[in-house]
N, C-alpha and C. Protein backbone atom coordinates (compact mmCIF):
# COMPACT_ATOMS: atom_id res chain seq x y z
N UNK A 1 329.86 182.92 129.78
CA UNK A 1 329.83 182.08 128.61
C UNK A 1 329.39 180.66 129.01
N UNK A 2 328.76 179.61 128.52
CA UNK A 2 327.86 178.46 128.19
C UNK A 2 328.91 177.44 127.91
N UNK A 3 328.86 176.82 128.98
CA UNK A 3 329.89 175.59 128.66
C UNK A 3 328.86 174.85 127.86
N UNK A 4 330.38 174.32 126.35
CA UNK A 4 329.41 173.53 125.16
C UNK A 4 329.15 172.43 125.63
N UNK A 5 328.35 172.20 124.95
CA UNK A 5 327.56 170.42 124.96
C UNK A 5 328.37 169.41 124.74
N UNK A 6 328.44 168.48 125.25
CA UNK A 6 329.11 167.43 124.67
C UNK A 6 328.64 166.29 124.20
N UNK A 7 327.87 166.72 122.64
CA UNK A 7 327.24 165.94 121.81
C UNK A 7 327.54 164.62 121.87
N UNK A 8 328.79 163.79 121.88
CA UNK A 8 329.40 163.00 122.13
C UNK A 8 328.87 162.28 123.49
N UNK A 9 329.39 162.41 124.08
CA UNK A 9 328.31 161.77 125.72
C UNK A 9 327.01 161.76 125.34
N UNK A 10 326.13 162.73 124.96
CA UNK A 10 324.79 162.82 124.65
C UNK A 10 324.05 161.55 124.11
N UNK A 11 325.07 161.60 122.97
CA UNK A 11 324.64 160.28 122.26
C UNK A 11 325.22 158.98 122.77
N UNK A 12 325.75 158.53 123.07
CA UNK A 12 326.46 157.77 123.68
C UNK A 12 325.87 157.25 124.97
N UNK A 13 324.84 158.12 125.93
CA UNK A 13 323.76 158.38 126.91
C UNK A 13 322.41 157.72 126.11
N UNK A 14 322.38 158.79 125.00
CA UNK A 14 320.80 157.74 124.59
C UNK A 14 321.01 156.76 124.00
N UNK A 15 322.02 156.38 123.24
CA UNK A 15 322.69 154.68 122.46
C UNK A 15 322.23 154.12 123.75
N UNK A 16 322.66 153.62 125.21
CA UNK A 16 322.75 153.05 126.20
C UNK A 16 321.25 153.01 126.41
N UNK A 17 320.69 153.91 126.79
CA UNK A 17 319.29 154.49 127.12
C UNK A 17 318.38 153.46 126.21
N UNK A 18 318.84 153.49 124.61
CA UNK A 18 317.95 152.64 123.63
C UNK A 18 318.71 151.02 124.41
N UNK A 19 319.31 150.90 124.69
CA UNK A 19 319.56 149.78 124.51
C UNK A 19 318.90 148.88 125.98
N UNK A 20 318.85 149.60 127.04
CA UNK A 20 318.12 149.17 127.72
C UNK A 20 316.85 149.00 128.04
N UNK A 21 316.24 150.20 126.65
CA UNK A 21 315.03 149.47 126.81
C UNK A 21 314.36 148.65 125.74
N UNK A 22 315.54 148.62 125.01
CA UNK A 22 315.02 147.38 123.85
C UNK A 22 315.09 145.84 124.82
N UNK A 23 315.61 145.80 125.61
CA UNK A 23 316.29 144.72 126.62
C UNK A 23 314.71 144.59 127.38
N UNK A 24 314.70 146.11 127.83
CA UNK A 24 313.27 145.63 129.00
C UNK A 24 311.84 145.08 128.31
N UNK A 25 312.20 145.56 126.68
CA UNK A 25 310.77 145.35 126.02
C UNK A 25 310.54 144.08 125.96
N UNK A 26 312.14 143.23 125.79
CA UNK A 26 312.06 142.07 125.60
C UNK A 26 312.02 141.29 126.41
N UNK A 27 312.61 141.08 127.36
CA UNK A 27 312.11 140.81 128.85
C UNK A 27 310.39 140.82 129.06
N UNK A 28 309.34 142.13 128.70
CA UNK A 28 308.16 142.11 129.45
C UNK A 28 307.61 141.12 127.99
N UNK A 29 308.04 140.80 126.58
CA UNK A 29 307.56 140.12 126.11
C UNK A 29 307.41 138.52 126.39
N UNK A 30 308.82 138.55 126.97
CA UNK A 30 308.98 136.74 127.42
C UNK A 30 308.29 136.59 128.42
N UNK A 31 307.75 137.82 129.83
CA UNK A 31 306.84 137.62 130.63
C UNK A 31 305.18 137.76 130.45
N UNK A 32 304.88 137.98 129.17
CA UNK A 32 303.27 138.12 128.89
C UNK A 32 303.57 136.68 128.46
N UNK A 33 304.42 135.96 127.98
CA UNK A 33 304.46 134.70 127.19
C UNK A 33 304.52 133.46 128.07
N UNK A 34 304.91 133.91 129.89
CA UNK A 34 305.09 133.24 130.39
C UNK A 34 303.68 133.06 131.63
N UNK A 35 302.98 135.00 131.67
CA UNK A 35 301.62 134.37 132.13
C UNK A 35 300.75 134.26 131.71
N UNK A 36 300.79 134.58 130.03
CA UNK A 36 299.38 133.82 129.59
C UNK A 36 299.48 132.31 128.80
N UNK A 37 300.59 131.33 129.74
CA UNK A 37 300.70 130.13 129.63
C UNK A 37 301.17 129.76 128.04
N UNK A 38 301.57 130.67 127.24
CA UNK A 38 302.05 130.20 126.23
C UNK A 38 303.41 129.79 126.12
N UNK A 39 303.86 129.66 126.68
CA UNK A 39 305.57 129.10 127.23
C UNK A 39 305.22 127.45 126.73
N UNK A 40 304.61 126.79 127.15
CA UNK A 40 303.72 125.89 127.10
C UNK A 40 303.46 125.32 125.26
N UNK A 41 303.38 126.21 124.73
CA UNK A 41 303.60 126.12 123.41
C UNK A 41 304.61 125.49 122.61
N UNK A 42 305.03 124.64 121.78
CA UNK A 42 306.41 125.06 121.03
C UNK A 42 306.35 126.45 120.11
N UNK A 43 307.52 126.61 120.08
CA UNK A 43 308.41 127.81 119.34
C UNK A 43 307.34 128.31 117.88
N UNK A 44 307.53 127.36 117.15
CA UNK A 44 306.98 127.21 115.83
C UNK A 44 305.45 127.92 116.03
N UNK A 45 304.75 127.18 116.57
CA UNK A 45 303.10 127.24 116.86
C UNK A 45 303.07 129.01 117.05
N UNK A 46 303.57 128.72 118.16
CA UNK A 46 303.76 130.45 118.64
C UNK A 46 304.16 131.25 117.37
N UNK A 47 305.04 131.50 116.94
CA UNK A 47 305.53 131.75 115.80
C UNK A 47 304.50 132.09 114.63
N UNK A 48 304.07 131.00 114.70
CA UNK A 48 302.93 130.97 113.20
C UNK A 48 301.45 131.88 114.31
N UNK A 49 301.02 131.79 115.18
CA UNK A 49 300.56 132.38 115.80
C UNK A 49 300.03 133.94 115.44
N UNK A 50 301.42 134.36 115.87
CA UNK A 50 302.07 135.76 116.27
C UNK A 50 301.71 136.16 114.63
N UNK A 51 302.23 135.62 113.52
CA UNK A 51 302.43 135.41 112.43
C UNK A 51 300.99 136.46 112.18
N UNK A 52 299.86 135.42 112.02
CA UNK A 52 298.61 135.47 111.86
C UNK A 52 298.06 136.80 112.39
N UNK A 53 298.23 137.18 113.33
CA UNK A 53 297.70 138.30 114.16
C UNK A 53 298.34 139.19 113.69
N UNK A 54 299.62 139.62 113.08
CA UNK A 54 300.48 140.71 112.72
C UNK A 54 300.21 140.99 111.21
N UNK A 55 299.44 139.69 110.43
CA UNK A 55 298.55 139.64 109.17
C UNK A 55 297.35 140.38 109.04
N UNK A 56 296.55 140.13 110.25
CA UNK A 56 295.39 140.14 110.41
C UNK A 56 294.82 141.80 110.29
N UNK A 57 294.00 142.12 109.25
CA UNK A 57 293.30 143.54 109.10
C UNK A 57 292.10 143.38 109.46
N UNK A 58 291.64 142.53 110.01
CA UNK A 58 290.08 142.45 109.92
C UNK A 58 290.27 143.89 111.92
N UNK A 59 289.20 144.70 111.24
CA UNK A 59 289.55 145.81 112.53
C UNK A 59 288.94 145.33 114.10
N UNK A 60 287.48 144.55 113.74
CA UNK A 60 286.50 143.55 114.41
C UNK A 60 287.84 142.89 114.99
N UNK A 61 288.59 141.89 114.31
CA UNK A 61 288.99 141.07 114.99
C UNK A 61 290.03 141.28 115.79
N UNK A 62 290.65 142.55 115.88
CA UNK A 62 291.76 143.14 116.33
C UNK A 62 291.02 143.47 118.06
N UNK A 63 289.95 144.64 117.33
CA UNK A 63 289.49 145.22 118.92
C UNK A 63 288.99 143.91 119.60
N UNK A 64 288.50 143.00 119.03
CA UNK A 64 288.00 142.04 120.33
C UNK A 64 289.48 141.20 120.77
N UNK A 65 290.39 141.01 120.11
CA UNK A 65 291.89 140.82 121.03
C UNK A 65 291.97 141.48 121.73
N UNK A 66 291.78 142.86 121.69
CA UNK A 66 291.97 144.45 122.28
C UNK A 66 291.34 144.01 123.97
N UNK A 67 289.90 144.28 123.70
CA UNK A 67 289.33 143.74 124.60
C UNK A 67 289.50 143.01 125.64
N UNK A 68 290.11 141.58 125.01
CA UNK A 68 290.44 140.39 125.98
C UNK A 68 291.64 140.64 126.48
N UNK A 69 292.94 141.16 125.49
CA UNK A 69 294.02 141.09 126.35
C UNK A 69 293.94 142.23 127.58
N UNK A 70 293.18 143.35 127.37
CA UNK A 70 292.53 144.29 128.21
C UNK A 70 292.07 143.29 129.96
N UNK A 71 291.03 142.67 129.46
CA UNK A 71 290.19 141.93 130.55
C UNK A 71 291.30 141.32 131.23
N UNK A 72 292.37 140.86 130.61
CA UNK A 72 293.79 139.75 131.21
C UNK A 72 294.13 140.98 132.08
N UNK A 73 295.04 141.86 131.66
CA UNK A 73 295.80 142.50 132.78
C UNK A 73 294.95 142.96 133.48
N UNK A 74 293.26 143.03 133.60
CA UNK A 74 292.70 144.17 134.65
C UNK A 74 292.42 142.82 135.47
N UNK A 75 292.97 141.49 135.14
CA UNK A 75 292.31 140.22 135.68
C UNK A 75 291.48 139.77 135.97
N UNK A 76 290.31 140.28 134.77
CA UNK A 76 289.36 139.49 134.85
C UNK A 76 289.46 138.18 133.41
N UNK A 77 290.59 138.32 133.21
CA UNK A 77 290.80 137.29 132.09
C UNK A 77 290.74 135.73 132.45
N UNK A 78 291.14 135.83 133.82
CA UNK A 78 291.78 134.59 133.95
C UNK A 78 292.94 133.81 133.05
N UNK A 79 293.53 132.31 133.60
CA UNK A 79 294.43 131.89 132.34
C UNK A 79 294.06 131.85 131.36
N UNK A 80 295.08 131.63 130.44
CA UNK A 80 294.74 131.95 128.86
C UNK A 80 294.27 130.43 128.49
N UNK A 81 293.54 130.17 127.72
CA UNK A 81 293.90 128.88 127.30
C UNK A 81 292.77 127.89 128.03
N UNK A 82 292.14 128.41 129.15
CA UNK A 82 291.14 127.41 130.31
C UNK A 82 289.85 127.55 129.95
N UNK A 83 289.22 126.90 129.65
CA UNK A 83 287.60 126.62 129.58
C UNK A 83 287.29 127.00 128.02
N UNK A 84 286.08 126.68 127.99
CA UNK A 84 285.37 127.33 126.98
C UNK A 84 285.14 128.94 126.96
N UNK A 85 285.65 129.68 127.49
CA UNK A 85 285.91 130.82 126.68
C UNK A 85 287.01 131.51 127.02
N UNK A 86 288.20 130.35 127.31
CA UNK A 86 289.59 131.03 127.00
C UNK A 86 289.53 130.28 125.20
N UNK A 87 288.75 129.98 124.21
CA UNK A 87 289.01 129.52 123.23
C UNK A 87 287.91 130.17 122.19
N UNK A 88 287.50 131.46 122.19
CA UNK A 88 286.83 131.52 121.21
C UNK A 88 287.50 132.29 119.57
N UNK A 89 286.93 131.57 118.83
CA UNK A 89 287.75 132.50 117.50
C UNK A 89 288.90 131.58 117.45
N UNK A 90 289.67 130.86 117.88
CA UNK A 90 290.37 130.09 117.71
C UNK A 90 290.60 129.10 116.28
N UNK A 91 289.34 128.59 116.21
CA UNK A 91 289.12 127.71 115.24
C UNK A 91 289.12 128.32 113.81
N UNK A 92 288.19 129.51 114.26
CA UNK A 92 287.76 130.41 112.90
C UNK A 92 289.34 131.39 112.62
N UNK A 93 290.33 131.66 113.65
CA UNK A 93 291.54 132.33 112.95
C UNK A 93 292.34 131.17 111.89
N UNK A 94 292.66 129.87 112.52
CA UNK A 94 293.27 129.08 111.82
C UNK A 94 292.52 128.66 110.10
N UNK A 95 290.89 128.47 109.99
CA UNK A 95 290.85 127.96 109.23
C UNK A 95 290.82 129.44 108.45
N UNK A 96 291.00 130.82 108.62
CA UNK A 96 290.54 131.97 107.75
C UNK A 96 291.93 132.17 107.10
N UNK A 97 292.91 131.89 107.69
CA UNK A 97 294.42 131.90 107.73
C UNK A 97 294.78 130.93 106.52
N UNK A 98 294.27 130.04 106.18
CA UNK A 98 294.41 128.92 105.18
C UNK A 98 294.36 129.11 104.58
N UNK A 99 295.11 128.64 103.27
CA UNK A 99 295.13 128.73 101.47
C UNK A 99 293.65 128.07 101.24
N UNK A 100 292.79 128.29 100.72
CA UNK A 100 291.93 127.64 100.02
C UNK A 100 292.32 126.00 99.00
N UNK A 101 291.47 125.28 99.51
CA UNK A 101 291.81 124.06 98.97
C UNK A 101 291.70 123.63 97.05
């Protein structure tokens, strides 16, 4: 005979299980934030940022994020934020983002 399960532990195993990796997700988020120099930011900016991009349907403008944050971890990104083309689209997200005057 099959010793029963003990549903109880089970769950209690993956409760823990979720909880550590809601922990690690958040952790590797504060570390993409810390090497692609946006730490550097205030809170808010970031915020409204993040905001914009989680708005954003344009599919174009998604895959070419796609792209770049791609080029970052294979490191050919370099820092975020340096030269003329750590800044393109920049200008054009903020003013597309705007209420009409």
């Amino acid at each position: 005979m099959r010793k029963p399960r003990d549903i109880d532990a089970e769950l209690k195993a993956l409760a823990e299980k979720t909880k550590q990796l809601k922990e690690r997700r958040v952790q590797q988020l504060g570390e993409l934030v810390i090497a692609t120099d946006a730490d550097s930011i205030d809170a808010e900016t970031l915020a409204g940022a993040l905001l914009v991009i989680a708005e954003t349907t344009d599919a174009a403008r998604k895959e070419s994020w796609r792209k770049r944050g791609a080029a970052f971890f294979q490191g050919k990104g370099g820092k975020a934020g340096k030269g003329a083309q750590g800044q393109p689209d920049r200008a054009h997200e903020a003013d597309s983002s705007a209420a009409p005057a």
